[in-house]
Structure formats: C-alpha cells, structure tokens
N, C-alpha and C. Protein backbone atom coordinates (compact mmCIF):
# COMPACT_ATOMS: atom_id res chain seq x y z
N UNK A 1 98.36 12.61 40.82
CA UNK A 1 98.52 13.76 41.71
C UNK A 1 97.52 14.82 41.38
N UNK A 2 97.31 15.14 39.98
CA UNK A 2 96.21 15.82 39.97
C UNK A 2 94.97 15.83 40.53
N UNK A 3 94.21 14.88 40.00
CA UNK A 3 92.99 14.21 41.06
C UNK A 3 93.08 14.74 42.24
N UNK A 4 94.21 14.30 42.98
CA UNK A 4 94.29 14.21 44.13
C UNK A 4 94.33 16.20 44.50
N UNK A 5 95.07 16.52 44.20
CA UNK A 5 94.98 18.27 44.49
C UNK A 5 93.63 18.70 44.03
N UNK A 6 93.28 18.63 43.10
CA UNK A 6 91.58 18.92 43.34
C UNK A 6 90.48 18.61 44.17
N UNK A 7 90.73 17.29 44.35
CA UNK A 7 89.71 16.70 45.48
C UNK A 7 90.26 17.63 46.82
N UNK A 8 91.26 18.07 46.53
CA UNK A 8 91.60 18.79 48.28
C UNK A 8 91.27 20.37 48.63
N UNK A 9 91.63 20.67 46.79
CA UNK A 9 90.30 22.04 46.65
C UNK A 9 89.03 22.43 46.63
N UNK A 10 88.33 21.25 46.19
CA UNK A 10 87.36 21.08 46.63
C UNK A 10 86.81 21.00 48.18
N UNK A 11 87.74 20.33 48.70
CA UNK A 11 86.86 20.47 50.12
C UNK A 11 87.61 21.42 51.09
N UNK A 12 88.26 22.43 50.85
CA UNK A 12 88.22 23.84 51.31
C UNK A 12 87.13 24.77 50.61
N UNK A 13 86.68 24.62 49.44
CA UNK A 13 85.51 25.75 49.08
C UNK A 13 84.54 25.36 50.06
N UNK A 14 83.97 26.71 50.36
CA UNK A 14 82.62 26.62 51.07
C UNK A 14 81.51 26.13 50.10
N UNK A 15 80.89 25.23 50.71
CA UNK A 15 79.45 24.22 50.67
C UNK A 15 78.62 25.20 50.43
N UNK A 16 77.80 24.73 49.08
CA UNK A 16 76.49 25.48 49.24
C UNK A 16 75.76 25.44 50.20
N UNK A 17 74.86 26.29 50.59
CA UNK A 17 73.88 26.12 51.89
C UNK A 17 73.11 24.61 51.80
N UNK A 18 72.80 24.27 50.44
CA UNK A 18 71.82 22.77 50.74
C UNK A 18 72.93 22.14 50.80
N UNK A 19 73.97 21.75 50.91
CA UNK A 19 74.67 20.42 51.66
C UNK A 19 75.78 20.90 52.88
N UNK A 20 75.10 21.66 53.45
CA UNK A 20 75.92 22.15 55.15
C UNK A 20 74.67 21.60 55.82
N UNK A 21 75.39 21.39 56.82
CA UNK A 21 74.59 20.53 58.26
C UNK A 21 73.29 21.73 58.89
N UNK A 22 72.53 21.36 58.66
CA UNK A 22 70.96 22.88 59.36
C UNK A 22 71.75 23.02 60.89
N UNK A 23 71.58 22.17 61.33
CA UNK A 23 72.34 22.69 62.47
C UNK A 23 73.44 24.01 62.89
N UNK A 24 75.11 23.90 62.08
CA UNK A 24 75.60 24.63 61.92
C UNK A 24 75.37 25.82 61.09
N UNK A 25 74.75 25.94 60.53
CA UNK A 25 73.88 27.34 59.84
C UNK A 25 72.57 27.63 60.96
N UNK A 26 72.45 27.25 61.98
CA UNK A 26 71.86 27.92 63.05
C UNK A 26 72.22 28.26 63.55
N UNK A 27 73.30 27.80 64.17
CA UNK A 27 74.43 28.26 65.03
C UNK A 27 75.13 29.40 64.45
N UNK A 28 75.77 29.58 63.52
CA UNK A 28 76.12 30.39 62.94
C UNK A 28 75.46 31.88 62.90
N UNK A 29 74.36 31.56 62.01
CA UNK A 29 73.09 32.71 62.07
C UNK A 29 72.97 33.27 63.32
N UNK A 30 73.01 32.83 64.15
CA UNK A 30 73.18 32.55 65.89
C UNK A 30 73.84 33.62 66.66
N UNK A 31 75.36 33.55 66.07
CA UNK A 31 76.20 34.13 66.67
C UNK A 31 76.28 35.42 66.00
N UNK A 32 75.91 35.17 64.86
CA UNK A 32 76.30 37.12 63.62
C UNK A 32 75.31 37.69 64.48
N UNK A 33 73.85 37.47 64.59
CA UNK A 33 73.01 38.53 64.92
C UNK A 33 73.45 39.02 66.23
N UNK A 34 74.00 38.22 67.25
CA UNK A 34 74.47 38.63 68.78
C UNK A 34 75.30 39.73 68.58
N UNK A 35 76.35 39.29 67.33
CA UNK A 35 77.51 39.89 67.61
C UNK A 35 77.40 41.07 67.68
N UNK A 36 76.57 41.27 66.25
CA UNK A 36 76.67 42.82 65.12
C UNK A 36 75.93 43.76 65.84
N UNK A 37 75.15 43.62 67.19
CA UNK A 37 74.28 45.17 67.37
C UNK A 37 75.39 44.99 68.71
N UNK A 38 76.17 44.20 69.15
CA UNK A 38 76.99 44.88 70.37
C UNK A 38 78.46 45.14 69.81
N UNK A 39 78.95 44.96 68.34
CA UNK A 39 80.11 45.65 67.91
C UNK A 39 79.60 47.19 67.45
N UNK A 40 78.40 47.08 67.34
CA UNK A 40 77.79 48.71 66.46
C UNK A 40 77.61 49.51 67.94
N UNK A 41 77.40 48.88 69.00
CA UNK A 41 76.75 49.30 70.10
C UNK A 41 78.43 50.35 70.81
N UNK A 42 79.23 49.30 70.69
CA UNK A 42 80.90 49.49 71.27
C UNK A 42 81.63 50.46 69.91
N UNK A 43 81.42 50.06 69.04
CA UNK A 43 82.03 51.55 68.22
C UNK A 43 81.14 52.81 68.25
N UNK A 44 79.90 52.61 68.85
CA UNK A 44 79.20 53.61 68.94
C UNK A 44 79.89 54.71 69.75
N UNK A 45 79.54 54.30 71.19
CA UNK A 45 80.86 54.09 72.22
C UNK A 45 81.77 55.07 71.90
N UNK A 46 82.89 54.16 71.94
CA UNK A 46 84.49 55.01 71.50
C UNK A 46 84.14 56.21 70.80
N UNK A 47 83.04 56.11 69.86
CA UNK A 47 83.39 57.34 68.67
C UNK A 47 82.73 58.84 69.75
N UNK A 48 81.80 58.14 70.12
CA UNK A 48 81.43 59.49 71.18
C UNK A 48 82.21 59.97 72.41
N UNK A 49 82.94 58.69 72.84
CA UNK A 49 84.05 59.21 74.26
C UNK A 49 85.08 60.35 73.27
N UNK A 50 85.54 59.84 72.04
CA UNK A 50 86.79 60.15 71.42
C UNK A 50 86.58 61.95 71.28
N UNK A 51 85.39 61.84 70.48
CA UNK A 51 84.44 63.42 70.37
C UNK A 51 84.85 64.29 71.03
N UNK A 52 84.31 63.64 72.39
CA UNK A 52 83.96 64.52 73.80
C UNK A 52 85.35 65.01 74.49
N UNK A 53 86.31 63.79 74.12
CA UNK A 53 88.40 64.27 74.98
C UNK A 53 88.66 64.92 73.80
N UNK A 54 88.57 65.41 72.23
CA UNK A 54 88.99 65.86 71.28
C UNK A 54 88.66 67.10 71.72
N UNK A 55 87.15 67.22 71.53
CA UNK A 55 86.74 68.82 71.42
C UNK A 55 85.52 69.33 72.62
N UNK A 56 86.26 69.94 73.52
CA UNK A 56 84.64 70.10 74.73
C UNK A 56 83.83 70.65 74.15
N UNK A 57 82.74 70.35 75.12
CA UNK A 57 80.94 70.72 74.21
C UNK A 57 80.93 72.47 74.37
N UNK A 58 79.75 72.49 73.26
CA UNK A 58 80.07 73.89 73.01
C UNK A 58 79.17 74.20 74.39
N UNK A 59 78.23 73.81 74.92
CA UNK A 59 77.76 74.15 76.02
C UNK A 59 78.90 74.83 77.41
N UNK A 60 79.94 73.89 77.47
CA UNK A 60 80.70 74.15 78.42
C UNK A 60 81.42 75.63 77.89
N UNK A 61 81.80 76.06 76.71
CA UNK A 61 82.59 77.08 76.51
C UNK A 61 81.34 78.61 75.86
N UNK A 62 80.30 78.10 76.16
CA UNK A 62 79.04 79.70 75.85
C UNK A 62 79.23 79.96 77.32
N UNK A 63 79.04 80.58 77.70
CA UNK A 63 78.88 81.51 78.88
C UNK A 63 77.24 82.21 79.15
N UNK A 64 77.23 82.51 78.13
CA UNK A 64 75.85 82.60 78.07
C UNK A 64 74.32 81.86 78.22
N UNK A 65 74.83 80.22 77.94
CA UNK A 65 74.09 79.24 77.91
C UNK A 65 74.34 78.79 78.62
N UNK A 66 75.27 78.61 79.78
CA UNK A 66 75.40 77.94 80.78
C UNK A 66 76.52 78.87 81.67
N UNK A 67 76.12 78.34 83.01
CA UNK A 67 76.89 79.19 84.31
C UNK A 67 78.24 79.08 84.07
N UNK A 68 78.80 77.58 84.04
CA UNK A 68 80.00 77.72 83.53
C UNK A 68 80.52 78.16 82.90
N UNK A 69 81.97 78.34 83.35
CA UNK A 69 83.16 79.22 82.38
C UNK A 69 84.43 79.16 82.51
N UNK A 70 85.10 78.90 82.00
CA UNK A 70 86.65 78.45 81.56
C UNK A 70 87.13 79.34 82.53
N UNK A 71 87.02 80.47 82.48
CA UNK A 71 87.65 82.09 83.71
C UNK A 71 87.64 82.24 84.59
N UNK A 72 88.79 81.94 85.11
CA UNK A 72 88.86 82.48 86.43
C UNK A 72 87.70 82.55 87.39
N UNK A 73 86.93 82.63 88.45
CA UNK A 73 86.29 83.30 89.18
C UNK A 73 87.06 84.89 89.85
N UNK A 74 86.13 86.11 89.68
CA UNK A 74 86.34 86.59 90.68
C UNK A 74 86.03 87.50 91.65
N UNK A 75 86.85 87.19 92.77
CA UNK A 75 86.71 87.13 94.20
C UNK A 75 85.50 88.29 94.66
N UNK A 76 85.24 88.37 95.43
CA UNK A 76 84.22 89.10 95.46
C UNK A 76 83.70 88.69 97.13
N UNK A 77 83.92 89.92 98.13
CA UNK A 77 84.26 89.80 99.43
C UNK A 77 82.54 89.53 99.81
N UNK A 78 82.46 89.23 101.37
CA UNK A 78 80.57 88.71 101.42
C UNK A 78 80.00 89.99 101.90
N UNK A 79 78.87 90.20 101.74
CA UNK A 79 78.18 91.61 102.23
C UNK A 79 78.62 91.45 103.75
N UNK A 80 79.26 90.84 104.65
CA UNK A 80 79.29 91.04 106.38
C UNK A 80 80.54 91.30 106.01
N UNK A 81 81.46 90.88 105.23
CA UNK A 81 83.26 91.71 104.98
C UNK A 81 83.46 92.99 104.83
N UNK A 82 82.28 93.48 103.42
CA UNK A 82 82.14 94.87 103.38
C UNK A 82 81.63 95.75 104.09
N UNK A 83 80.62 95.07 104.51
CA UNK A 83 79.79 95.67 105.94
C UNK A 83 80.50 96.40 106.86
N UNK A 84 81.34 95.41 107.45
CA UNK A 84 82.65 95.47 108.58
C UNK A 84 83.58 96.27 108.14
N UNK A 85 83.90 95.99 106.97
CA UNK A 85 85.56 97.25 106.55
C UNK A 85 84.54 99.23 106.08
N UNK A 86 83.65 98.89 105.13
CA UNK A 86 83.06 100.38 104.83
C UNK A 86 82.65 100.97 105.88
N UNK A 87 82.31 99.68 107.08
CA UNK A 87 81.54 101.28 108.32
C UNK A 87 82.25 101.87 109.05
N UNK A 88 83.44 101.42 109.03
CA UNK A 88 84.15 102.02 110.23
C UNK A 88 85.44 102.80 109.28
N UNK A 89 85.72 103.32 108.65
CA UNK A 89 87.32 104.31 107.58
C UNK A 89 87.74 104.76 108.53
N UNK A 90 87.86 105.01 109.95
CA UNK A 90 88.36 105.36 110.56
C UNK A 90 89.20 104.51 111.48
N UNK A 91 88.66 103.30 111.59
CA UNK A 91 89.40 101.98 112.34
C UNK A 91 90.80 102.38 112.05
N UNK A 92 91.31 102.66 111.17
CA UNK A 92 93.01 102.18 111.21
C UNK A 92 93.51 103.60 112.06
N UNK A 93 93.02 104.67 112.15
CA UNK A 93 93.21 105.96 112.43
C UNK A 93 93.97 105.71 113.99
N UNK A 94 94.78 106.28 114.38
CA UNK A 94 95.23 106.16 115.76
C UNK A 94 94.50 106.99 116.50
N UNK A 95 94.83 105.92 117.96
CA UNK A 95 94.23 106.20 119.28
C UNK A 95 94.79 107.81 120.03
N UNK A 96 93.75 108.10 120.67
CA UNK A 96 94.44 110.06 120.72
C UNK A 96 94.08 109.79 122.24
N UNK A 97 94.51 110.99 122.90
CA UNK A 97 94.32 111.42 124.23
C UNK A 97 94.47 113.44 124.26
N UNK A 98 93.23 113.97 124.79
CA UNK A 98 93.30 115.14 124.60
C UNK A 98 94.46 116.17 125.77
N UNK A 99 95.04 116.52 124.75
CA UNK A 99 96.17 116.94 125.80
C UNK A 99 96.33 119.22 125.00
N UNK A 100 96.70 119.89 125.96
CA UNK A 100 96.31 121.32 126.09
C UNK A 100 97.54 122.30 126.17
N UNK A 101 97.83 123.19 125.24
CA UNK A 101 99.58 123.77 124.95
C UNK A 101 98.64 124.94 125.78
N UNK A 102 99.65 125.93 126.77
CA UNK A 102 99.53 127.11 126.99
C UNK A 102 100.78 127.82 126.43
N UNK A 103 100.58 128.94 125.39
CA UNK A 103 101.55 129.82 125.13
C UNK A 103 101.68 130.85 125.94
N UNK A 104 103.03 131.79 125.92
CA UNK A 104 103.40 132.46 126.40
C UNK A 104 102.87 133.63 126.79
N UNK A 105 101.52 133.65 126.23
CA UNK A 105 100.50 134.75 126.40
C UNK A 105 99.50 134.14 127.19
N UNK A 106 99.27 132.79 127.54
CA UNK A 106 97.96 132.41 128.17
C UNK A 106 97.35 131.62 127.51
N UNK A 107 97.38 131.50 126.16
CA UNK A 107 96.16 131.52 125.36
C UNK A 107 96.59 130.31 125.16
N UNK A 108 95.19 129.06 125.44
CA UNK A 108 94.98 127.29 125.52
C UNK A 108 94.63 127.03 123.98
N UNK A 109 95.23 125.87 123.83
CA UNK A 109 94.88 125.07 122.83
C UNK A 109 94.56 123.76 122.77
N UNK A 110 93.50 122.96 123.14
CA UNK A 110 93.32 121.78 123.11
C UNK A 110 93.12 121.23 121.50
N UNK A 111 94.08 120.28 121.72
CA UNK A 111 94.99 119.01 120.46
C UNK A 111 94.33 117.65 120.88
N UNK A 112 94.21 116.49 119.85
CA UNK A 112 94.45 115.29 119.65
C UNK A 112 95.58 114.86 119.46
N UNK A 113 96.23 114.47 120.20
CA UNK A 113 97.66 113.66 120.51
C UNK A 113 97.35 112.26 120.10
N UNK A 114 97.73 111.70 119.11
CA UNK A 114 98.32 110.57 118.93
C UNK A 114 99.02 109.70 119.44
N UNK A 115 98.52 108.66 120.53
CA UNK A 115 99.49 107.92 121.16
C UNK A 115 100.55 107.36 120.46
N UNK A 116 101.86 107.39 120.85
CA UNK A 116 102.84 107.09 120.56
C UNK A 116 103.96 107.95 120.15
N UNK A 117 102.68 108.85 119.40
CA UNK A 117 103.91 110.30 118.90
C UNK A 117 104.58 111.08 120.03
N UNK A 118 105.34 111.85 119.80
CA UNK A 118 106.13 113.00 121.30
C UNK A 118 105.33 113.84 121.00
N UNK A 119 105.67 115.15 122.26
CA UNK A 119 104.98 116.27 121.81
C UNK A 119 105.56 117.34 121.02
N UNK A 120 106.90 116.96 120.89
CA UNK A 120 106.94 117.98 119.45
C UNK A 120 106.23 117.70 118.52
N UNK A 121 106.48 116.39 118.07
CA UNK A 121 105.78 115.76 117.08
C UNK A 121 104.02 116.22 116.53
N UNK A 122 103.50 116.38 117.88
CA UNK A 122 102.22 116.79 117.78
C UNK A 122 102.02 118.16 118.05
N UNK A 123 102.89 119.09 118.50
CA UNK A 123 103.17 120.62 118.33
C UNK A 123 102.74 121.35 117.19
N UNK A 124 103.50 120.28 116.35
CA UNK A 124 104.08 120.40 115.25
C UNK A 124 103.18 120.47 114.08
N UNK A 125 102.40 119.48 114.52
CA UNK A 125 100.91 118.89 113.42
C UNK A 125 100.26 119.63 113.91
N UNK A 126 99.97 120.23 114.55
CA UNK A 126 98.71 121.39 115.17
C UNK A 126 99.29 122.90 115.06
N UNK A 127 100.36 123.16 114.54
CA UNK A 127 100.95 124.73 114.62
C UNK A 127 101.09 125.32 115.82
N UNK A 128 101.93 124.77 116.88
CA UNK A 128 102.01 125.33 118.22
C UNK A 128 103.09 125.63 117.57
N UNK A 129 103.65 127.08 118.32
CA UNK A 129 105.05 127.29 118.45
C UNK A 129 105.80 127.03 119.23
N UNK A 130 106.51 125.50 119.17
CA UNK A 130 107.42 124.86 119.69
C UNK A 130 108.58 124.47 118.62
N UNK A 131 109.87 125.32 119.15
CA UNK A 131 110.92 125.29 118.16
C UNK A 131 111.43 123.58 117.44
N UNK A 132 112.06 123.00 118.34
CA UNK A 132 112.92 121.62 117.88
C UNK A 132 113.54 122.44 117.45
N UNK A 133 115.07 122.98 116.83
CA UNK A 133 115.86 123.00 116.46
C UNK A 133 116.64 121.81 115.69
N UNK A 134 117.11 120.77 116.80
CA UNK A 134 117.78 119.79 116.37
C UNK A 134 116.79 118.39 115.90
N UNK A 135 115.89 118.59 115.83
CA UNK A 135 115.19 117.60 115.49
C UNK A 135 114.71 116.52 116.09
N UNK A 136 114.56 116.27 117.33
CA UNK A 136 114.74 115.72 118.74
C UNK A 136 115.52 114.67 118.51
N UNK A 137 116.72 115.53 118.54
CA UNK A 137 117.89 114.54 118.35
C UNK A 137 118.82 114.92 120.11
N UNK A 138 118.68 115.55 120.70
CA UNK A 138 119.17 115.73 121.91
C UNK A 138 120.15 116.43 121.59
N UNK A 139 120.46 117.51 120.65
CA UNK A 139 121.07 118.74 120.53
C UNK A 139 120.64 119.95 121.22
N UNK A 140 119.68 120.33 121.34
CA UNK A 140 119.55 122.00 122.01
C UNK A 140 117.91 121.16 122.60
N UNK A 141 117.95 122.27 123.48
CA UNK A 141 116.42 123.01 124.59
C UNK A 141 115.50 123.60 124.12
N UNK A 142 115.29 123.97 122.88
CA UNK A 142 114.06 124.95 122.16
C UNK A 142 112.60 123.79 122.08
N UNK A 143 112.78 123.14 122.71
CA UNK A 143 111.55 122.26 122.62
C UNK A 143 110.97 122.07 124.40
N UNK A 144 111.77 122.78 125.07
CA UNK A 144 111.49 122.90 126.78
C UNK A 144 109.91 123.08 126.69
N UNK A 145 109.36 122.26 127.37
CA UNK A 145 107.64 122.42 128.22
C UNK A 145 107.96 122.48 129.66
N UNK A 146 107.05 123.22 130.14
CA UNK A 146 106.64 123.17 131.37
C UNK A 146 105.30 122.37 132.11
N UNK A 147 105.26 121.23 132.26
CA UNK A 147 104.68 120.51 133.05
C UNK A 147 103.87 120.59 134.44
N UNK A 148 103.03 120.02 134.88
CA UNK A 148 102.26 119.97 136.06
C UNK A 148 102.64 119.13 136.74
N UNK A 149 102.85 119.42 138.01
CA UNK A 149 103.55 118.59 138.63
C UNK A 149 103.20 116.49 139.24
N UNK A 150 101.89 116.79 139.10
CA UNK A 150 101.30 115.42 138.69
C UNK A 150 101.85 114.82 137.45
N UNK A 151 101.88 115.53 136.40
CA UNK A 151 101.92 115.16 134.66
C UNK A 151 103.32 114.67 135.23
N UNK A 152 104.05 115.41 135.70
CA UNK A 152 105.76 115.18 136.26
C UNK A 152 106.57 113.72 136.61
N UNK A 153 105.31 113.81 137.37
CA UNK A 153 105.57 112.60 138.09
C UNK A 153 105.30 111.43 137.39
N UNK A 154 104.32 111.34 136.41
CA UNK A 154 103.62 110.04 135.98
C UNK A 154 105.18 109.47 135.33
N UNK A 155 105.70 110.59 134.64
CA UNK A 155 106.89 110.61 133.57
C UNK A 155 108.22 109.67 133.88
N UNK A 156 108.44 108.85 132.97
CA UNK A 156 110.36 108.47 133.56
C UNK A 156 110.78 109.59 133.75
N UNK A 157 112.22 109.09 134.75
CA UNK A 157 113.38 109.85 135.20
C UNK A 157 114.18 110.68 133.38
N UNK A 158 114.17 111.59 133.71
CA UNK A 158 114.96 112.22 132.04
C UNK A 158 116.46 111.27 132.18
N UNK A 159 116.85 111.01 130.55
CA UNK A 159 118.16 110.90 130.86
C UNK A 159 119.29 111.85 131.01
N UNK A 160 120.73 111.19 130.97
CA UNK A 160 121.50 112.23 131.30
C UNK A 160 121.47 113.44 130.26
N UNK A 161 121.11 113.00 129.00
CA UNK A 161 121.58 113.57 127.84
C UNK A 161 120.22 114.68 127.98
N UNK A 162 119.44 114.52 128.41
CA UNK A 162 118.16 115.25 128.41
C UNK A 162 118.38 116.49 129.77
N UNK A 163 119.05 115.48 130.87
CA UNK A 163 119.15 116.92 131.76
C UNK A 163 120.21 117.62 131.42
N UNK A 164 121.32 116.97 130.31
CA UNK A 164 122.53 118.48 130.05
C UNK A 164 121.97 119.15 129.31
N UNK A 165 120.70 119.04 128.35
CA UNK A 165 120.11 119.97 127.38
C UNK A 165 119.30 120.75 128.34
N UNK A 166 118.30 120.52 129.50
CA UNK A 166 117.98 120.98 130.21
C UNK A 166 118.73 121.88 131.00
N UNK A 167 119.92 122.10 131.32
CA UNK A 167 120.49 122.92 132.10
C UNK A 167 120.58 123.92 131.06
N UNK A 168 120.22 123.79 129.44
CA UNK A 168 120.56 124.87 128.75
C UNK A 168 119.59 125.64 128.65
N UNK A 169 118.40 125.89 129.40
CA UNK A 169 117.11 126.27 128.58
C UNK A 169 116.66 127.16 129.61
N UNK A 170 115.94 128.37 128.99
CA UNK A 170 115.37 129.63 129.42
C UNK A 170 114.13 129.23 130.41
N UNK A 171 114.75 129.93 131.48
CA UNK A 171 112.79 129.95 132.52
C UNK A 171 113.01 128.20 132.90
N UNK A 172 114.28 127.76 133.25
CA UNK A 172 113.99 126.06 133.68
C UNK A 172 113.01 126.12 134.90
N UNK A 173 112.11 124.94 134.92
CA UNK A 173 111.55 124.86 136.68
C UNK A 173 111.70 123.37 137.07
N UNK A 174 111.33 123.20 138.28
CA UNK A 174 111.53 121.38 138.74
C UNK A 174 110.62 120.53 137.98
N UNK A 175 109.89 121.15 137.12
CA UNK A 175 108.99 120.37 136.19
C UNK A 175 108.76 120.27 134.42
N UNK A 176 110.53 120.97 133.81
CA UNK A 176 110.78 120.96 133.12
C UNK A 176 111.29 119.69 132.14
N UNK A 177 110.40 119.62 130.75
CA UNK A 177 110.99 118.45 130.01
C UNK A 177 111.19 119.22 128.76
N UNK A 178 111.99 118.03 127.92
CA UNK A 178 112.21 118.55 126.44
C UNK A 178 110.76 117.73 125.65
N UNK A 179 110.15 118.32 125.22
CA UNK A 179 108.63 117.93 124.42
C UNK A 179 109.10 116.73 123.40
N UNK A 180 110.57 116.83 123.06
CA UNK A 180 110.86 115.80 122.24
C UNK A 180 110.54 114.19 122.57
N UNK A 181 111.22 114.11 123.99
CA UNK A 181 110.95 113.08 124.88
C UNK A 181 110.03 112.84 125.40
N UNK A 182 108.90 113.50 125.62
CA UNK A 182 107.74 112.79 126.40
C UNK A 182 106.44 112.08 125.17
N UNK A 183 106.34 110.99 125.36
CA UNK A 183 105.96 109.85 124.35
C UNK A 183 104.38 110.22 125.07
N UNK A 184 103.41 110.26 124.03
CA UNK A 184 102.11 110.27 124.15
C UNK A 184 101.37 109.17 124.91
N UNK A 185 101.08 108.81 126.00
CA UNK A 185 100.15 108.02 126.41
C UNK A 185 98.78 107.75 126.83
N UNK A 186 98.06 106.84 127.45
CA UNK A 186 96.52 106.92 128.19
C UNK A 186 96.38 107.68 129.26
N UNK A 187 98.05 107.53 130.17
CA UNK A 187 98.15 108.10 131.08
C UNK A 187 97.98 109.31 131.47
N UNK A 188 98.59 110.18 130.20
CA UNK A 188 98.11 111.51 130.05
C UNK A 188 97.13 112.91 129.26
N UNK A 189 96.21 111.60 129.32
CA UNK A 189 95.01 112.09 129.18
C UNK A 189 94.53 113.53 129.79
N UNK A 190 94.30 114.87 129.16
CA UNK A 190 93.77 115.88 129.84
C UNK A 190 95.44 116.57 130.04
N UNK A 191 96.49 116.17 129.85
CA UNK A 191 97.87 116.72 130.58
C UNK A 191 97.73 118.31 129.79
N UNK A 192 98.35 119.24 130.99
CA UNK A 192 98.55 120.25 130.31
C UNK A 192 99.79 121.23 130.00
N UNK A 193 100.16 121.61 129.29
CA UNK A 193 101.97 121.91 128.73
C UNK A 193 102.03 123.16 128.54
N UNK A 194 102.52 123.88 129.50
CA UNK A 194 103.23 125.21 129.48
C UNK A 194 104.24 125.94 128.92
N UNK A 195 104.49 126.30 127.51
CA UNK A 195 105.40 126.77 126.92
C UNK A 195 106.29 127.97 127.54
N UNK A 196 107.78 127.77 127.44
CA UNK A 196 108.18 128.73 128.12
C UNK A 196 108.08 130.64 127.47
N UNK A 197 108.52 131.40 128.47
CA UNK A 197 108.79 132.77 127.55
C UNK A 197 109.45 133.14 126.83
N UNK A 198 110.45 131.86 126.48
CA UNK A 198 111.53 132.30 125.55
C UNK A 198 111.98 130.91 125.42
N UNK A 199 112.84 130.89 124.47
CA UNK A 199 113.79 129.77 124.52
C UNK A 199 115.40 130.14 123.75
N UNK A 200 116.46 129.20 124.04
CA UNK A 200 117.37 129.60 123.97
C UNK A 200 118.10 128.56 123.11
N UNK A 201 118.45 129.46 121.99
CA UNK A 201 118.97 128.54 120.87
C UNK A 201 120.26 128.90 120.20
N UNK A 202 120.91 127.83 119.87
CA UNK A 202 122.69 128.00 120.27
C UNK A 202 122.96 128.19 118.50
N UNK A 203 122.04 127.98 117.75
CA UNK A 203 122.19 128.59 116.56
C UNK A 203 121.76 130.03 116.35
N UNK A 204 121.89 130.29 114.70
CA UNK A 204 122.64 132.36 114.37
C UNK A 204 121.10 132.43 115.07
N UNK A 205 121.06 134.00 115.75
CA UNK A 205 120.05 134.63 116.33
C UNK A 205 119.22 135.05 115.18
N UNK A 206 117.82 134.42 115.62
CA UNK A 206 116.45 134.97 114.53
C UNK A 206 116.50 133.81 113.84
N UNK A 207 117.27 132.18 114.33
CA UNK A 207 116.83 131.41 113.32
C UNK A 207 115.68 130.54 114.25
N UNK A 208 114.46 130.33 113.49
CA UNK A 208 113.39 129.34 113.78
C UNK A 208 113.14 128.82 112.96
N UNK A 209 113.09 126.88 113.48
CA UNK A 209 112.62 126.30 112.30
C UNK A 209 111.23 126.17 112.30
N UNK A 210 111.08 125.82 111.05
CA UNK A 210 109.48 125.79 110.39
C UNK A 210 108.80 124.55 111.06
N UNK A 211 108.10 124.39 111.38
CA UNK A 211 107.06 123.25 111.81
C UNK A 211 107.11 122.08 110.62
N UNK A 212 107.22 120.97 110.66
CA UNK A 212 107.26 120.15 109.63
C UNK A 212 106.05 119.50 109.36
C-alpha cells in the first residue's frame, strides 16, 4: 500500500517544465498573457466608476472652474419682461373719466373719477364738500347732487330707498341724485354735478363728517 500511495503522489505534483508536453506549455503561456492585461484592464474599470459614484469631481463642485453648480438657479426675468413691466408703473392705475363739482358759490372743480368708484367716493378723495353722513348706506340726503339733465337720463331709475332719502333733501329738483349711488362710468365722461345750497341732516346740528 505504500508504494502504491506514493506513486499516486507523485503524479499529482506538477512536472517539471522538461517532461510536460511543449505543446501544453504553449497553450498555457497562451492564455495567462490574454488574460492578465484584460483582468488589469476591467479592475481598472470598476476602480474608476467606483471613485466617480463615491465622490463627485472636484470640477463639478468649484464654481469657479466651471459654470456648473450644485445651486439652485436664479430666476431672472428676460430684458422684453422688464422692458414691458418698468415702462409702464402706471398700467395697474385705474381708468378715470373727467367729471366737474360746482359748489354753492359757483366755483368748478375738475376731478379724475375713477371708474367704478361713486361720487362721494371721489368727492371725497379730491376735498369737495360733500357731506355722506351715513356712509352711503341709504340713511340721510347730505350727499344730494344736482345733475344735468342729459347726465339724468343716461342714469338708472333711483331705487325706492334712494327716492325716500330724496324726498328728505334741501333745494330737491327733477334731476336730483344721492352722489352715493351714481357709479363712475365712460358714459359720463365731462358730467357735471351741482352741489346743493344746503343740505339737511337728521343728526345734532353743526355735525359734519370729515372726508375720509
């Protein structure tokens, strides 16, 4: 048995090179040189992908050395945006129609009326003396104008609540409104508003409110 287990160790040791077949030591030689510059080639590889997902290049995070930058962009409108919004500061400003208070002395005042506003409203912003009392809430007559009879006409019918305040008010004529109610339009462009000589107010005597 001995013999025999040696002879079997023996022929698992590797063969010196002079008794291996030339052949298979070509082959061999063959395959190492193929292998070894495309395993060096492929760990080359990985080790540089691995680098690059670990830690980004410092190029990408200078700012200075390159355009890129981790931050945000920002916004920054085009010279025809700014163009358009800086020339005009007045665009949002409302549309006016020139409309003309006569006080009780004569004496004209031509205003920019704000479409949409009433004419107390715009009385009011210009320092005419036109009372409101109630705030054009349809309590009292201290806001009575006198109208042209064209201007009259353009106007809705008053409501009821407007002609019982109307029956309360000093110097009424067929062309009497409460300034609270008549809403600024295109229509009345140039209109002109006759303040009465007095007005008549159902609160303590000597009270006037302040213009707001």
């Amino acid at each position: 048995h001995h013999s025999h287990d040696t002879n079997h160790f023996r022929a698992l040791r590797p063969q010196p090179l002079s008794t291996q077949n030339p052949e298979s030591i070509a082959t061999s030689a063959s395959s190492s040189s193929f292998l070894l510059p495309v395993t060096m080639a492929l760990r080359s590889f990985l080790s540089v992908t691995a680098r690059a997902c670990v830690q980004p290049s410092r190029s990408l995070l200078s700012s200075s050395s390159s355009s890129f930058s981790l931050r945000p962009a920002r916004y920054v409108p085009s010279r025809m945006f700014q163009a358009s919004f800086h020339s005009s500061p007045t665009s949002f400003a409302k549309e006016t129609v020139k409309v003309t208070f006569v006080d009780k002395d004569g004496n004209r005042q031509d205003v920019d009326a704000p479409i949409g506003e009433n004419i107390l409203e715009v009385a009011h912003s210009n320092n005419i003396d036109l009372e409101g009392a109630c705030e054009a809430s349809l309590a009292c007559s201290t806001c009575h104008v006198i109208l042209e009879d064209e201007v009259y006409d353009r106007l809705e019918e008053p409501s009821e609540e407007e002609y019982d305040m109307l029956d309360l008010a000093f110097g009424l004529t067929d062309t009497s409104r409460l300034g609270c109610q008549i809403i600024v339009s295109k229509d009345l462009e140039g209109m002109v508003l006759q303040l009465p000589q007095a007005t008549r107010n159902m609160a303590v005597d000597g009270y006037k409110p302040k213009p707001h």
